[in-house]
Protein backbone atom coordinates (compact mmCIF):
# COMPACT_ATOMS: atom_id res chain seq x y z
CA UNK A 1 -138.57 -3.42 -54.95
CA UNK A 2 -137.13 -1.14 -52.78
CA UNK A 3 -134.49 2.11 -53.62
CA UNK A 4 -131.41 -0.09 -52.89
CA UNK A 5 -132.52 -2.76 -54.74
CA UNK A 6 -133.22 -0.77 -57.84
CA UNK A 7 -130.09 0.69 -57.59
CA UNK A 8 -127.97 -2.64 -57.92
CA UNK A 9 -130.15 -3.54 -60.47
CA UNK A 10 -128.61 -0.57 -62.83
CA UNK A 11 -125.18 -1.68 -63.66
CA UNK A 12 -123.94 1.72 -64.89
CA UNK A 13 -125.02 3.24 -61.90
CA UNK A 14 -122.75 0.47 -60.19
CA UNK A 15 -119.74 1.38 -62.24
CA UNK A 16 -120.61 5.08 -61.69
CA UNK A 17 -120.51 4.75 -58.23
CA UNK A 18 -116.87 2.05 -57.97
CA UNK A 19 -115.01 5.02 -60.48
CA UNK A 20 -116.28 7.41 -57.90
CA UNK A 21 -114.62 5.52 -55.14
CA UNK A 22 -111.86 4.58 -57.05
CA UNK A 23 -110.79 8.32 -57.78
CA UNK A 24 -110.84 9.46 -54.37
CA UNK A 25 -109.21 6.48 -53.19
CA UNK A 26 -106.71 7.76 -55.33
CA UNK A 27 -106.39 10.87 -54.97
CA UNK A 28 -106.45 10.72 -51.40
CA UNK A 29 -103.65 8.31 -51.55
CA UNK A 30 -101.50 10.95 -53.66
CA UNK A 31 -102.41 13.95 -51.59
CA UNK A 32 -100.89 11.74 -48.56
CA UNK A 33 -97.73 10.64 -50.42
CA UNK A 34 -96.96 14.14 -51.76
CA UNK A 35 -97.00 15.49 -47.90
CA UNK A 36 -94.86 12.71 -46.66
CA UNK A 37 -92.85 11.99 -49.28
CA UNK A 38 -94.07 8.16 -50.17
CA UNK A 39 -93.10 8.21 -53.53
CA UNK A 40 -89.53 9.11 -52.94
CA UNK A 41 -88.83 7.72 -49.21
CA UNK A 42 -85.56 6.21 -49.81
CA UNK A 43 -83.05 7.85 -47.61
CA UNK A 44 -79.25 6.43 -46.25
CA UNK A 45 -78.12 7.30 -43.16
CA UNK A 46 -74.74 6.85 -41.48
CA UNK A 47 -74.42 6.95 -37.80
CA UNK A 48 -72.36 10.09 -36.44
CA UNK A 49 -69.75 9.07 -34.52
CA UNK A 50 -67.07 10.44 -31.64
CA UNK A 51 -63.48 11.08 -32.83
CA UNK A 52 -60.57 13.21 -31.76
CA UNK A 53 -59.09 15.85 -34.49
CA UNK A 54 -55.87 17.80 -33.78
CA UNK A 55 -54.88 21.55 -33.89
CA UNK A 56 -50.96 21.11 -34.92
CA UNK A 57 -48.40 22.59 -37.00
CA UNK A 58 -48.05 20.47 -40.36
CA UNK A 59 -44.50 20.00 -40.65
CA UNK A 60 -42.21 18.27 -43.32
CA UNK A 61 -39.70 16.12 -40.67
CA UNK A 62 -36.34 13.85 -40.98
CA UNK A 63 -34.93 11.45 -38.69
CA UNK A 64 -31.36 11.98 -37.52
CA UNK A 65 -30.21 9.09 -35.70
CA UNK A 66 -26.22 7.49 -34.57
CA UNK A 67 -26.24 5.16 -37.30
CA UNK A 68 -23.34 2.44 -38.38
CA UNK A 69 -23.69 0.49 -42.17
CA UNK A 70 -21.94 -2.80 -41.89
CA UNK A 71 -20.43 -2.42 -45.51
CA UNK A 72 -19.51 -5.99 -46.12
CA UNK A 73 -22.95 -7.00 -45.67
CA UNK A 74 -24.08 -5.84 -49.04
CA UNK A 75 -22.76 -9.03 -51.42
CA UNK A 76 -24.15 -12.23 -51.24
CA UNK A 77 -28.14 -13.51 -49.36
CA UNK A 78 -27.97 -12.20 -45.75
CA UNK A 79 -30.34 -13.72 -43.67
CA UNK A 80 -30.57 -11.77 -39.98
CA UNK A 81 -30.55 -13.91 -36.67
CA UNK A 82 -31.71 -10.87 -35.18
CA UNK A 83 -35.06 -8.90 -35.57
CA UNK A 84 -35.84 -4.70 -35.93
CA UNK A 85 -34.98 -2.81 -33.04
CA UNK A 86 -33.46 -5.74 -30.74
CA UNK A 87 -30.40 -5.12 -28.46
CA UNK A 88 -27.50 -6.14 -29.33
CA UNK A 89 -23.80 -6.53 -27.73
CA UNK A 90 -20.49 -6.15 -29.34
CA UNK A 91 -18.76 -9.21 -30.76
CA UNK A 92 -22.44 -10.69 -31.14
CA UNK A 93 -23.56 -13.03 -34.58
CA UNK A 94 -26.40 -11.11 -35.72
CA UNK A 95 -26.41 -12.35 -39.96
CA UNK A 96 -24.92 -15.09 -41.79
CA UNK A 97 -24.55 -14.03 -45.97
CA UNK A 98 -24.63 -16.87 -48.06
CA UNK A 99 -23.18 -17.45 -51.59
CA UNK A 100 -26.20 -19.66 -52.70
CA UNK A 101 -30.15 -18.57 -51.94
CA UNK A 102 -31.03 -22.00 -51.17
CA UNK A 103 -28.80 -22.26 -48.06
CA UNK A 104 -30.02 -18.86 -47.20
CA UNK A 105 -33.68 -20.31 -47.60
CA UNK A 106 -32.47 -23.04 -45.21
CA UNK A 107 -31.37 -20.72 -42.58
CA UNK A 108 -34.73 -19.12 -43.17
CA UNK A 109 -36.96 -22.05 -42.00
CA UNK A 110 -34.26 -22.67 -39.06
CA UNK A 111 -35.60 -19.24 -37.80
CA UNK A 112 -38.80 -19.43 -38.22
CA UNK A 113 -38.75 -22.87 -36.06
CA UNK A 114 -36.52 -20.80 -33.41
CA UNK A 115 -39.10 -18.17 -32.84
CA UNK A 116 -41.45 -21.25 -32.41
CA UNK A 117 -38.99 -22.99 -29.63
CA UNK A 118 -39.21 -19.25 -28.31
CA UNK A 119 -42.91 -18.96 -27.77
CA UNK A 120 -43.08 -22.27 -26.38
CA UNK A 121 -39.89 -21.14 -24.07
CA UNK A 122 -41.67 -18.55 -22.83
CA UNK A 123 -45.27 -20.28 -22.43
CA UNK A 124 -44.14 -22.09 -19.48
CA UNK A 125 -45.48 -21.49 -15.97
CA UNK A 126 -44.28 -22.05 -12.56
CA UNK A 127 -45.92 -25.30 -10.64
CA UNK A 128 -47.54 -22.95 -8.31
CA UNK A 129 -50.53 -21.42 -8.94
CA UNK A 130 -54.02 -20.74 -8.11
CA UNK A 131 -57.54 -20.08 -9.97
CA UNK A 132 -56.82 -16.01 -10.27
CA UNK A 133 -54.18 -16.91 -12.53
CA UNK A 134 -56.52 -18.06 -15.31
CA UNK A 135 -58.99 -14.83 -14.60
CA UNK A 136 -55.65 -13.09 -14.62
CA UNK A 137 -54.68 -14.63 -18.20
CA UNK A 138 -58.28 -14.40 -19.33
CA UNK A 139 -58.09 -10.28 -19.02
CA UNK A 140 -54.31 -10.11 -20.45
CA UNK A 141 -55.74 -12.09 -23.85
CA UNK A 142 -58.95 -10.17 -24.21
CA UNK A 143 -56.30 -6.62 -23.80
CA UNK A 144 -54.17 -8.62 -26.44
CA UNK A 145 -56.97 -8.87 -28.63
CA UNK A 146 -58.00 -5.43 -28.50
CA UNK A 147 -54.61 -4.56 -29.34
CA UNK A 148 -54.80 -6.53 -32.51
CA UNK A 149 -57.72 -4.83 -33.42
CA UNK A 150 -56.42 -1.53 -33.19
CA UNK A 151 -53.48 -2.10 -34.53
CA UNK A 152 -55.21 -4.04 -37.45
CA UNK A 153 -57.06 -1.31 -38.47
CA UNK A 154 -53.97 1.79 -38.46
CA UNK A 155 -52.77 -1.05 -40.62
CA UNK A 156 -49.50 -1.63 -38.39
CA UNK A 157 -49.15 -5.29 -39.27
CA UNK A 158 -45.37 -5.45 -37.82
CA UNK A 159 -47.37 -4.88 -34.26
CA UNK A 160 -50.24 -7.08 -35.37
CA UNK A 161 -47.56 -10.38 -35.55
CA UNK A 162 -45.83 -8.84 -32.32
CA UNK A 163 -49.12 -8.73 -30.43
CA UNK A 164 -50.44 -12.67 -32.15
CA UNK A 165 -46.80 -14.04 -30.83
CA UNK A 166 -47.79 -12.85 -27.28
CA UNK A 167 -51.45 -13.77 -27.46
CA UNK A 168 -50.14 -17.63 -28.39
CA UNK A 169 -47.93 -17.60 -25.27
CA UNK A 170 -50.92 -16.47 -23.35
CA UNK A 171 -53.24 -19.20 -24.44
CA UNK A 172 -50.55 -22.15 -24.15
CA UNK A 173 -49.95 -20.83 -20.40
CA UNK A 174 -54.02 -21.07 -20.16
CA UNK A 175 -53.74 -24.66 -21.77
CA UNK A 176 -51.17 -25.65 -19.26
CA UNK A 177 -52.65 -24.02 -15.84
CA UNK A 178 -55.94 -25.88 -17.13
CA UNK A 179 -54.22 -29.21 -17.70
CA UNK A 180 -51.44 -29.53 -15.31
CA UNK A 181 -50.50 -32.71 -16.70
CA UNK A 182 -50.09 -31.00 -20.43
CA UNK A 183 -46.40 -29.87 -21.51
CA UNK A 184 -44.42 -28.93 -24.96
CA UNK A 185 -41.62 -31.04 -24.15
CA UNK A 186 -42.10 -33.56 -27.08
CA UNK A 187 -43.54 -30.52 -29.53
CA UNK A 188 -40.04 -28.49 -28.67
CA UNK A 189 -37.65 -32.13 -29.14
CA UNK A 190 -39.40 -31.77 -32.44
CA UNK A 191 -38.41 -28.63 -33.27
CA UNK A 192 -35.15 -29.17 -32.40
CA UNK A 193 -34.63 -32.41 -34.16
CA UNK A 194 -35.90 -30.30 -36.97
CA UNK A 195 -33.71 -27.37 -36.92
CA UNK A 196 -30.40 -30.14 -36.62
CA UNK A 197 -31.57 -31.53 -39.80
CA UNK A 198 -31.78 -27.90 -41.27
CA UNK A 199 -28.34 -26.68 -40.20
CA UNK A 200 -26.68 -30.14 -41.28
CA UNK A 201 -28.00 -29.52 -44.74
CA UNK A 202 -26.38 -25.89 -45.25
CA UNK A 203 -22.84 -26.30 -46.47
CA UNK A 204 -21.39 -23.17 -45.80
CA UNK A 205 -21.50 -19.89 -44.34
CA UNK A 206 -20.10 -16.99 -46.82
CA UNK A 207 -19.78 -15.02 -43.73
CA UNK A 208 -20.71 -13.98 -40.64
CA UNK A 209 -21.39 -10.67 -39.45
CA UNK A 210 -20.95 -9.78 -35.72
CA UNK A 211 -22.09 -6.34 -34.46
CA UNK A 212 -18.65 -4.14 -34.34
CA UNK A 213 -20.32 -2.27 -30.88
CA UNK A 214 -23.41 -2.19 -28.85
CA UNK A 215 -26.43 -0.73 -30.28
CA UNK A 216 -29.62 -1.53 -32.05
CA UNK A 217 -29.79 -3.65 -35.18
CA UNK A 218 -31.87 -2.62 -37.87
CA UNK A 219 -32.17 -4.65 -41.64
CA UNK A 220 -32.26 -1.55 -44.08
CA UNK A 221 -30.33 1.18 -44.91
CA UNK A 222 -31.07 4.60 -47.70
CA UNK A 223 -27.95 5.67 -47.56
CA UNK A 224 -28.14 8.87 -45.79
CA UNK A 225 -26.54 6.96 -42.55
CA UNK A 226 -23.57 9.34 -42.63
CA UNK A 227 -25.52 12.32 -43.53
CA UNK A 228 -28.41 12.65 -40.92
CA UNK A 229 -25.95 12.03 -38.26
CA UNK A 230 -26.99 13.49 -34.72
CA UNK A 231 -23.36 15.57 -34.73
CA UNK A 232 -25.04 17.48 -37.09
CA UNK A 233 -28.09 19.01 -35.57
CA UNK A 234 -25.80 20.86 -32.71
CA UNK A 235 -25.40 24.18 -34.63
CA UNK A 236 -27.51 22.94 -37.53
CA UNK A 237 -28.54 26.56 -39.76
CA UNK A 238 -31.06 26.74 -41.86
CA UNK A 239 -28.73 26.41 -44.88
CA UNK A 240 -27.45 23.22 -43.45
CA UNK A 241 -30.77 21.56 -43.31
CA UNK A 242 -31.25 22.47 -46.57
CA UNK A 243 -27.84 21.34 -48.10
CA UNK A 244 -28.17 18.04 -45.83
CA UNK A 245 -31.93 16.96 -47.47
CA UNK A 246 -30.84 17.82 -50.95
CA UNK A 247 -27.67 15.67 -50.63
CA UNK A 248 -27.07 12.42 -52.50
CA UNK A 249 -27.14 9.20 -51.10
CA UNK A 250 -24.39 6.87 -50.61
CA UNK A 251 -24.35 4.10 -52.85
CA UNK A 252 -25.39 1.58 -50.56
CA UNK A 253 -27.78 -1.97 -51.67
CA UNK A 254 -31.64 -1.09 -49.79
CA UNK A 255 -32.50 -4.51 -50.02
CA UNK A 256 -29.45 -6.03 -48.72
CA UNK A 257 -27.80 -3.72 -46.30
CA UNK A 258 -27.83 -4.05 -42.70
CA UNK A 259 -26.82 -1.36 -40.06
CA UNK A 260 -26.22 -0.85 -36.08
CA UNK A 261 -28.10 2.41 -33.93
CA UNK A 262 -25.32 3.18 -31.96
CA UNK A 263 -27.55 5.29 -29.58
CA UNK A 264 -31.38 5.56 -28.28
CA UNK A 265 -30.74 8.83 -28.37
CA UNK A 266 -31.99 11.04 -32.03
CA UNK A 267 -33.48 13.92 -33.34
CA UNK A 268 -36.30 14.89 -35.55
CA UNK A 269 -36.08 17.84 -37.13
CA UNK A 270 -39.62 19.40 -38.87
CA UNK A 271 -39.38 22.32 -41.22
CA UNK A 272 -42.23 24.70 -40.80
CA UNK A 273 -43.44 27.73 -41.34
CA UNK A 274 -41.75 30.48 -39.20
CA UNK A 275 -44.92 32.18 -38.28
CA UNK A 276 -45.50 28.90 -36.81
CA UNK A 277 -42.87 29.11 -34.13
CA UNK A 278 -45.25 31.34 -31.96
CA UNK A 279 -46.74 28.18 -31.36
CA UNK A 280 -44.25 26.23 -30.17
CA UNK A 281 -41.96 27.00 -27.08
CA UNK A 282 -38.30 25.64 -26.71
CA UNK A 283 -38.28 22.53 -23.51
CA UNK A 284 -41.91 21.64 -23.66
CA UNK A 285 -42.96 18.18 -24.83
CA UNK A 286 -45.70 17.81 -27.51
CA UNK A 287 -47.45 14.70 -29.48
CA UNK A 288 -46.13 14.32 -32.84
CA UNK A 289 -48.26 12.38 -35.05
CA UNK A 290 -47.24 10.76 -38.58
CA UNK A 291 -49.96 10.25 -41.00
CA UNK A 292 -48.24 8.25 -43.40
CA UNK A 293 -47.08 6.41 -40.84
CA UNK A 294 -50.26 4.59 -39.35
CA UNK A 295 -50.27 7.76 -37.66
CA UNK A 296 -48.48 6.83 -35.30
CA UNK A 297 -47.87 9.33 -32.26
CA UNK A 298 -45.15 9.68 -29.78
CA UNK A 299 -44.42 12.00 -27.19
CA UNK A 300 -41.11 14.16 -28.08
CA UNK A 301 -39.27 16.72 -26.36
CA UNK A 302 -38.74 20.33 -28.38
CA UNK A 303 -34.82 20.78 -28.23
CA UNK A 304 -34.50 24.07 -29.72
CA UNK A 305 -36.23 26.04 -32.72
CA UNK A 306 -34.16 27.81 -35.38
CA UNK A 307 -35.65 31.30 -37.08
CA UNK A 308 -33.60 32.78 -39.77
CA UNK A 309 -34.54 36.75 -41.21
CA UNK A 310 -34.45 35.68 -44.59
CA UNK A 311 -36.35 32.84 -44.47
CA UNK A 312 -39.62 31.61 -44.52
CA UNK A 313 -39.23 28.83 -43.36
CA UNK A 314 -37.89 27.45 -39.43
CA UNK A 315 -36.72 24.09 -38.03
CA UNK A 316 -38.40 22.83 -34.78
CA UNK A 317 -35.75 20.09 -33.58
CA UNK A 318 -36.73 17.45 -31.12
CA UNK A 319 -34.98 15.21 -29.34
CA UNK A 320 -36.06 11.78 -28.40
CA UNK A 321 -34.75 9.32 -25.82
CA UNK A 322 -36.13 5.79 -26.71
CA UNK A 323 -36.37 3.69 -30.12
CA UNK A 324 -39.91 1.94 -30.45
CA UNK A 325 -40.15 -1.02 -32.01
CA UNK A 326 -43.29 -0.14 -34.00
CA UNK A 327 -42.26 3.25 -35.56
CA UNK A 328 -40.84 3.26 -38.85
CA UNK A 329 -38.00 5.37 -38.97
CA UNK A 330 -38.29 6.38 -42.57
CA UNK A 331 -35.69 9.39 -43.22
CA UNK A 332 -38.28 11.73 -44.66
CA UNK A 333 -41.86 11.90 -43.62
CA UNK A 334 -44.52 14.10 -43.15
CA UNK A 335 -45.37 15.29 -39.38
CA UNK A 336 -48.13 16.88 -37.38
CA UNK A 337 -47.08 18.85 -34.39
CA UNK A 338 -49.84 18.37 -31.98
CA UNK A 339 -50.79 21.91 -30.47
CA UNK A 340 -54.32 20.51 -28.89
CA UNK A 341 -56.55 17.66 -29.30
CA UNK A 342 -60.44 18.46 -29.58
CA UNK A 343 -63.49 16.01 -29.66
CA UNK A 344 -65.93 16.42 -32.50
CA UNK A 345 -68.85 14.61 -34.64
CA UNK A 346 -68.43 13.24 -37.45
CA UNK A 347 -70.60 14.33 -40.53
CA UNK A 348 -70.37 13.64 -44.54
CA UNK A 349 -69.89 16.22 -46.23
CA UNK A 350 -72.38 15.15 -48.58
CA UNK A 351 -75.13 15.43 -45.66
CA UNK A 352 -74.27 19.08 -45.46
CA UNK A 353 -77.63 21.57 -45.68
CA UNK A 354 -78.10 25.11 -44.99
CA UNK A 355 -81.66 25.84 -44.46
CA UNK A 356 -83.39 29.21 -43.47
CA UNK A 357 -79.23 30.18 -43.05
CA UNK A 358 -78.75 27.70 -40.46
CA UNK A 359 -75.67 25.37 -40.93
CA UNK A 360 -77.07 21.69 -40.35
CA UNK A 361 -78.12 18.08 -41.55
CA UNK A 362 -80.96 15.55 -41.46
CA UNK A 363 -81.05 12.75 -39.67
CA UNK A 364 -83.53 10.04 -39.27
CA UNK A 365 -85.76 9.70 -35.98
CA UNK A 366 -87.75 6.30 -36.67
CA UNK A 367 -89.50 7.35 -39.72
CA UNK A 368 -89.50 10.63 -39.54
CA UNK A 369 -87.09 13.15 -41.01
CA UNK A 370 -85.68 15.78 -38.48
CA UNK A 371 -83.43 18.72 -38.80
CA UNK A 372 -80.27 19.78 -36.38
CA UNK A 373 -77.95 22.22 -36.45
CA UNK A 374 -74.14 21.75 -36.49
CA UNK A 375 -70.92 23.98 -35.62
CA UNK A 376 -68.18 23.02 -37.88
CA UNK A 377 -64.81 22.88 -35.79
CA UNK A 378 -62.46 20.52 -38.74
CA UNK A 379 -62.71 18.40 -41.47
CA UNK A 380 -60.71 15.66 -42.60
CA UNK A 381 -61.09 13.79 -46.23
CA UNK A 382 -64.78 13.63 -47.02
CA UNK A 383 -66.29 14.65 -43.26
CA UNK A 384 -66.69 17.77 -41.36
CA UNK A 385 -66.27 17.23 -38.07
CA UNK A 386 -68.75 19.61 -35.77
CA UNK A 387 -68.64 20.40 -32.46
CA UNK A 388 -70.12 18.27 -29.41
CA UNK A 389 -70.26 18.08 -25.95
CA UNK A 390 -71.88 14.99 -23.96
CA UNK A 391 -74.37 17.42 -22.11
CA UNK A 392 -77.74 17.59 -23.96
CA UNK A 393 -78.77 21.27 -25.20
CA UNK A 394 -75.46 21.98 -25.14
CA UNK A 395 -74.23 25.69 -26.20
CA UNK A 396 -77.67 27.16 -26.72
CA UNK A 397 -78.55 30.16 -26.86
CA UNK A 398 -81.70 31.09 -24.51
CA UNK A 399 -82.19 34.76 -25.87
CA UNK A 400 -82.14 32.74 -29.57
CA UNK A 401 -85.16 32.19 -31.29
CA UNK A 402 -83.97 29.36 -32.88
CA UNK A 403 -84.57 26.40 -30.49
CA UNK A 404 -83.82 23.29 -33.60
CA UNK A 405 -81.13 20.58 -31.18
CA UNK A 406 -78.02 20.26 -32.04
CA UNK A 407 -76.53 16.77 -33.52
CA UNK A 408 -76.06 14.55 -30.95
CA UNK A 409 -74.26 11.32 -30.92
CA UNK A 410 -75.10 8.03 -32.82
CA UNK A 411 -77.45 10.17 -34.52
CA UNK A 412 -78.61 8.29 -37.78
CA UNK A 413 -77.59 11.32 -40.67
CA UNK A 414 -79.23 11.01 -43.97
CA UNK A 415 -76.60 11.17 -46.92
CA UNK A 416 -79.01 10.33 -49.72
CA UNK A 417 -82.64 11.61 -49.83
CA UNK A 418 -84.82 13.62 -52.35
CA UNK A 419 -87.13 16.33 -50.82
CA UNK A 420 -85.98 16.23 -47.49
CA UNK A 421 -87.82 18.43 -44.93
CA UNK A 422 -88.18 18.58 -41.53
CA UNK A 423 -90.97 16.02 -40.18
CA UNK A 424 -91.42 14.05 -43.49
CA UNK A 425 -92.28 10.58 -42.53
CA UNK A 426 -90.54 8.00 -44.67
CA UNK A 427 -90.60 4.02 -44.45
């Protein structure tokens, strides 16, 4: 019997030998997982992305607009034959007020079935027409769309059904250029068979309201309608902002009041800080942007500025020529004067490191962990936003002996990893 042979024979020595193995195996296996982090290689990552931050003067602002409150509006259901914003002509029916809320819920559905006759009003098309006009449509719904989107997500649902009334027209002018011998005709007799039986089952009209001169018709009122009058801003002091925003309303119903812009033409006028004004220069147009209001921004032109000695505080008053539909013109809101708009990376603050003094986060390259630096230009809420610039190695410094990349876009950041260190492999 040879050595090997022997050797299998012995079963301790077997067992001897299988521990052996075993305990390298393992340690081996440790040794590995404590350099590359195996026993802990659960990271999250979110992807850095592109947005725009502004350098602006915060501002607390007021609208001061030509405004009319149709007083005997106020008693009884009013129910508005005219929407936010629309044009309207003196001597015209804009609101019935009824006595009884079903009648007023009557009126209701007639509405809703004239907006309906509308849309399919304006989905007709003319008899002549060629191929490009359905490429044509085909671009105008996917804009529409995107529109929706955007406007979806700032949360600005009045534009949202705006934009969803158009993109219906748009696809029953598609339908009909497709089909040629497709038409509404019997859908709109329905609708107006409909809204006959609606209006014979009303009894009466309490009263109807005609729009005593031209303007814009708008379906609330605060009661400040003859304070922040435009005749007002003129010579407006400090002291008269001030005793004009800590006035009392007029007692006038919110929910049931209705009221006529007698001009496009108002004002905005931002309290700021007076150091501020430096900023801002008296004929030059800037963005204003309203957080609370979708942030919504819209180009205005800077009337005049008003800087008292004895004050702190200084009025930048704009002036604005046009009345869009999809602002809301709350009296009191909080403003951002848009000095400059800058470009920047997003990065959450939780990914934040600072190693070997150098400002930066980890991100993950396939499975391994990486380091890059970051210049911090902003933050908003719970991100620093850093600077970028679409050129790779952008910014460096040659003469530096630091050569660690800076983050780039779509880079994956890690926001939740234990032990993190430049080239740990994880997976």
């Amino acid at each position: 019997m040879d050595r090997f042979s022997k050797f299998f024979c012995d079963p301790f020595k077997v067992l001897k030998l299988l521990f052996a193995v075993l305990a390298g195996t393992v340690i081996i296996f440790y040794a590995y997982h404590q350099v590359s982090g195996g026993f802990d290689d659960k990271v999250e990552t979110e992807m850095s992305i592109l947005v725009n931050i502004n350098d602006s003067v915060s501002a607390d602002a007021y609208v001061f607009r030509d405004e009319y409150v149709l007083k005997d509006a106020v008693d009884g259901v009013i129910v508005t034959l005219v929407s936010d914003g629309d044009r309207v002509s003196k001597g015209q029916l804009i609101a019935n007020v009824y006595a009884d809320e079903s009648d007023a819920a009557l009126q209701d559905d007639i509405n809703r079935l004239q907006r309906r006759l509308d849309i399919l009003e304006d989905s007709s098309v003319d008899t002549d027409f060629v191929i490009s006009d359905i490429t044509k449509l085909d671009n105008e719904i996917s804009e529409v769309l995107t529109d929706i989107y955007y406007d979806s997500s700032k949360g600005d649902l009045a534009s949202v059904i705006d934009s969803s009334s158009q993109l219906l027209v748009k696809f029953n002018k598609r339908d009909l250029i497709v089909d040629s011998d497709f038409d509404f005709s019997s859908e709109k007799e329905k609708i107006e068979t409909d809204m006959s039986s609606l209006e014979a089952r009303i009894s009466s009209v309490s009263t109807s309201i005609t729009a005593p001169s031209a303007g814009y018709f708008y379906g609330d009122v605060d009661g400040y309608e003859s304070v922040f009058l435009t005749d007002s801003v003129g010579e407006m002091s400090i002291r008269d902002f001030e005793e004009l925003t800590h006035s009392k309303t007029e007692n006038v119903s919110s929910e049931n009041g209705i009221k006529i812009v007698r001009d496009f033409v108002w004002y905005l006028v931002c309290s700021v800080d007076s150091d501020q004004l430096v900023n801002l220069k008296s004929g030059n147009s800037y963005t204003v942007s309203f957080p609370e209001n979708a942030d919504y921004q819209m180009d205005m032109l800077l009337d005049r500025t008003v800087k008292e000695t004895n004050s702190s505080k200084a009025l930048a008053i704009f002036r604005v020529n046009i009345l869009p539909n999809q602002f809301d013109y709350k009296r009191y809101q909080k403003a951002e004067i848009v000095l400059n708009e800058k470009e920047g990376l997003t990065v959450p603050k939780k990914a934040f490191r600072v190693v070997n003094g150098v400002e930066g986060v980890y991100i993950l390259v396939g499975d391994v962990v990486r380091f890059r630096k970051i210049e911090r230009i902003g933050e908003k809420d719970d991100y620093y936003i850093v600077r970028y610039d679409s050129q790779p190695n952008y910014f460096e410094d040659e003469n530096s002996a630091d050569n660690t990349p800076y983050l780039s876009l779509y880079d994956n950041i890690i926001v939740s990893g234990k032990n993190l260190f430049d080239g740990k492999i994880v997976g």
